[in-house]
N, C-alpha and C. Protein backbone atom coordinates (compact mmCIF):
# COMPACT_ATOMS: atom_id res chain seq x y z
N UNK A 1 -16.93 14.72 1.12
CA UNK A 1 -15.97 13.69 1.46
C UNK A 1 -15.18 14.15 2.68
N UNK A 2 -14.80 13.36 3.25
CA UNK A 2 -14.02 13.41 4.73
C UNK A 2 -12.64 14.00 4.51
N UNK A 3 -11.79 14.19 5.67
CA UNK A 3 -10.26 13.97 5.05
C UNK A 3 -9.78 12.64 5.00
N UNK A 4 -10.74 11.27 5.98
CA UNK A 4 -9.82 10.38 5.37
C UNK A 4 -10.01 9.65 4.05
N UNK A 5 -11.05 9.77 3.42
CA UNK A 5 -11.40 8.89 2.12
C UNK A 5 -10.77 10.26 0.87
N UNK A 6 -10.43 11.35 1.34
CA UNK A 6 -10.11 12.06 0.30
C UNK A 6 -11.18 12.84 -0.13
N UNK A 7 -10.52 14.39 -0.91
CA UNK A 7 -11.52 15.07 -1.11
C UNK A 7 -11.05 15.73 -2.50
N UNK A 8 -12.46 16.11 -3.27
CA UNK A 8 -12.02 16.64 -4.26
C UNK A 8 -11.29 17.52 -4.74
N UNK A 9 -10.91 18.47 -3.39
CA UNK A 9 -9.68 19.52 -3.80
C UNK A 9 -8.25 18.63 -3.67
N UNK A 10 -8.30 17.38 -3.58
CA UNK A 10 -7.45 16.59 -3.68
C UNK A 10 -6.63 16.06 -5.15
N UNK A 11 -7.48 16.36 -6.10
CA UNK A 11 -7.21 15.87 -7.23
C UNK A 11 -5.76 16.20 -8.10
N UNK A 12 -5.08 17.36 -7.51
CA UNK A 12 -3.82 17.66 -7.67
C UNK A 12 -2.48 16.40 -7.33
N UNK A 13 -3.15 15.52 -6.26
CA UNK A 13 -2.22 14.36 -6.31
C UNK A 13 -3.02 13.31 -6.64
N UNK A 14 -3.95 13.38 -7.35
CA UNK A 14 -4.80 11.96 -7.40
C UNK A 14 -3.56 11.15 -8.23
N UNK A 15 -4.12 9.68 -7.88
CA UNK A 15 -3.17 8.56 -8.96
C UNK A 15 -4.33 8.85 -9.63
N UNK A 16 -3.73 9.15 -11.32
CA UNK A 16 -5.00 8.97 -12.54
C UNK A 16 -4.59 7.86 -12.92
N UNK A 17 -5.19 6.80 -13.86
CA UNK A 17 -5.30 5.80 -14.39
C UNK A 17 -5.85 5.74 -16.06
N UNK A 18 -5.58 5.05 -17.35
CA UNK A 18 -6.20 5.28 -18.29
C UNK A 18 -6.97 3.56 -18.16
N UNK A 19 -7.83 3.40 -18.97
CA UNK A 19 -8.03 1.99 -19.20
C UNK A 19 -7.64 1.26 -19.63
N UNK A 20 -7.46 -0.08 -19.33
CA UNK A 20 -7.01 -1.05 -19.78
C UNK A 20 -6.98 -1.19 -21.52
N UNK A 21 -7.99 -0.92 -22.04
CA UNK A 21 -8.50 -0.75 -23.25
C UNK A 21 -8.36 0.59 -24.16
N UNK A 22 -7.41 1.17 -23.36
CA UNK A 22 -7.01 2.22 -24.01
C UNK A 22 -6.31 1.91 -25.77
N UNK A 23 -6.52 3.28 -26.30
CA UNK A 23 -6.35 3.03 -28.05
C UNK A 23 -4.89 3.42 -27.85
N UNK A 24 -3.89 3.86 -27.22
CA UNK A 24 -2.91 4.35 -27.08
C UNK A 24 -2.35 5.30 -27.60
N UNK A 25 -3.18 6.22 -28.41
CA UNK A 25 -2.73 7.35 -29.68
C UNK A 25 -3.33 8.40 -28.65
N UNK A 26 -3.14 8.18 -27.40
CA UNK A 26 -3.01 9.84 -26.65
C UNK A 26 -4.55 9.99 -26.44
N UNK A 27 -5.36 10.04 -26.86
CA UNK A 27 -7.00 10.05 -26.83
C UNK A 27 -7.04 9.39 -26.09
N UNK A 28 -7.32 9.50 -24.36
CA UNK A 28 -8.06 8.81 -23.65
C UNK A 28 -8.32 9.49 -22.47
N UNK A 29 -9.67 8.81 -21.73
CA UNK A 29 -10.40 9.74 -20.73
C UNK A 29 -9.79 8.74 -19.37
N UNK A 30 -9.05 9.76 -18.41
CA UNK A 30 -8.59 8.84 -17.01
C UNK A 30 -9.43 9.11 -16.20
N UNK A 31 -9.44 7.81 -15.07
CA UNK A 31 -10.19 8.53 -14.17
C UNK A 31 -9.23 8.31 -12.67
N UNK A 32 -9.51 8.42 -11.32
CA UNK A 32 -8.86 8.37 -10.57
C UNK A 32 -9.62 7.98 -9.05
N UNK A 33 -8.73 6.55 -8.69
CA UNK A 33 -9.30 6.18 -7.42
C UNK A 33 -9.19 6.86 -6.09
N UNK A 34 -9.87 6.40 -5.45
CA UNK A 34 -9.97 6.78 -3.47
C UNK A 34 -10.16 7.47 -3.44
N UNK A 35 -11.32 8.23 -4.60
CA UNK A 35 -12.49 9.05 -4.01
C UNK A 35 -13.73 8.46 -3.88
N UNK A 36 -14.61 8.04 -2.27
CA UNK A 36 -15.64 7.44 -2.10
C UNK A 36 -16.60 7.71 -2.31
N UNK A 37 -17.70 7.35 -3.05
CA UNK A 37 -18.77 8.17 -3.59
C UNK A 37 -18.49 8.93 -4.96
N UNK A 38 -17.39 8.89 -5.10
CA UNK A 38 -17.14 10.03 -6.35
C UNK A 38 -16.25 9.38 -7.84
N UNK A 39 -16.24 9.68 -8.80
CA UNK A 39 -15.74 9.18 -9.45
C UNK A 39 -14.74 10.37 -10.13
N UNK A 40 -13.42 11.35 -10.15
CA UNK A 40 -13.02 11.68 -10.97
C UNK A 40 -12.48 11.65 -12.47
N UNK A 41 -12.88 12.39 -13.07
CA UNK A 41 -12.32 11.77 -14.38
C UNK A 41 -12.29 12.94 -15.47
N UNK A 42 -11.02 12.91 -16.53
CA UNK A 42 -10.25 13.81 -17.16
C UNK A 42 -9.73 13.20 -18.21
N UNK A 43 -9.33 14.33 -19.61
CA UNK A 43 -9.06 14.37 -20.54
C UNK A 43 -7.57 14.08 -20.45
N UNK A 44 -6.75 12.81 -20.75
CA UNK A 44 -5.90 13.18 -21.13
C UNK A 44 -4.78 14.08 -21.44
N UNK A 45 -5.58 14.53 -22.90
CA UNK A 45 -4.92 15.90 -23.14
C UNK A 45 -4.83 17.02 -22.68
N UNK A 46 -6.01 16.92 -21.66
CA UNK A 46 -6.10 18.31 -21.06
C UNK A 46 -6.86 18.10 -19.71
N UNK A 47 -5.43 17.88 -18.94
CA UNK A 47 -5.50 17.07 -17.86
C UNK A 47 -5.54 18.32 -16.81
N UNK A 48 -5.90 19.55 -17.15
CA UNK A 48 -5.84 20.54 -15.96
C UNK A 48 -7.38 20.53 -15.36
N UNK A 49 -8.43 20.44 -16.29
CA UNK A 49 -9.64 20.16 -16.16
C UNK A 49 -10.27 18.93 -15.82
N UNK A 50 -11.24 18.40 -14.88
CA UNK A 50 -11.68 17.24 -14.46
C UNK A 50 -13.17 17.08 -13.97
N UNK A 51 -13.76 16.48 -14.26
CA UNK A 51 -15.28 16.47 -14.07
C UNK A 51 -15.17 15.02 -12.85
N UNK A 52 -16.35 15.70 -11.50
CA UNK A 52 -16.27 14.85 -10.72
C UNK A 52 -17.84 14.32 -10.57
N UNK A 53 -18.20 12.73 -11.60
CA UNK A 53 -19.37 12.46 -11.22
C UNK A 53 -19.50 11.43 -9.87
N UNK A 54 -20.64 11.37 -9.60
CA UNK A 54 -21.55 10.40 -8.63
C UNK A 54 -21.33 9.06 -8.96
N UNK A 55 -20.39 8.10 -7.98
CA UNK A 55 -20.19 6.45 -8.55
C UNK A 55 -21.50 6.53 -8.90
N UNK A 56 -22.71 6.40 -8.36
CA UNK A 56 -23.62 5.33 -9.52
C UNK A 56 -23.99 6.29 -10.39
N UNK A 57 -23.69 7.87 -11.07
CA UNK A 57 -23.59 8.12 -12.39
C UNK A 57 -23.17 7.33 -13.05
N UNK A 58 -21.34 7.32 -12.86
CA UNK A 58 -20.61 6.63 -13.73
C UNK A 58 -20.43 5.18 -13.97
N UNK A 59 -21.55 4.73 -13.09
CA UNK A 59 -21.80 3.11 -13.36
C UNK A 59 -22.78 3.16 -14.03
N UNK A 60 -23.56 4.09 -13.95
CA UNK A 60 -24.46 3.86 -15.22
C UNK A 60 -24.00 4.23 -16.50
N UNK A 61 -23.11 5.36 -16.70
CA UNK A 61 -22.24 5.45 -18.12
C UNK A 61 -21.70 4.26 -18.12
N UNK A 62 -20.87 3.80 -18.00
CA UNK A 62 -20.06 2.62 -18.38
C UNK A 62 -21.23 1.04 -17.97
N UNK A 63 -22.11 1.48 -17.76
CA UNK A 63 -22.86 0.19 -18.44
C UNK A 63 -23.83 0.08 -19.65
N UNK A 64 -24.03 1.15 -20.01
CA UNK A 64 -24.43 2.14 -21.53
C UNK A 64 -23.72 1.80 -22.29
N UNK A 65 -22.31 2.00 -22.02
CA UNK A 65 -21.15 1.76 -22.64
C UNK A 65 -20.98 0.51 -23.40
N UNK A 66 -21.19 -0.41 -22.11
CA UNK A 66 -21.12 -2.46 -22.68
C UNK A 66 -22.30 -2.52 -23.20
N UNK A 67 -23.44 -2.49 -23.33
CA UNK A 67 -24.25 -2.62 -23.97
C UNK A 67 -24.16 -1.56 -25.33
């Protein structure tokens, strides 16, 4: 990633986000925009750790998901 779309050693200020559909009892996986190509995403609870997949990985998880 560039410096202007953001880079993964960036993730110290990422905006995280939970889902809309969140259960609200603390259990939930965030992920975090304006990384291009990339999808970050983290535990909640243990938000020091973060796995950074490939957008069309994680479009294919979350269409696994709806079906």
């Amino acid at each position: 990633m560039n410096s202007e779309s953001g880079r993964v050693s960036d993730l110290a200020h990422a905006a995280w986000r939970k889902p809309r559909r969140s259960a609200g009892n603390g259990e939930c996986v965030e992920v975090a925009d304006g990384f291009p190509g990339a999808v970050p995403v983290r535990d909640s609870k243990n938000p020091g750790l973060a796995l950074v997949l490939p957008t069309p990985a994680w479009t294919t998880f979350i269409d696994h998901l709806k079906h």
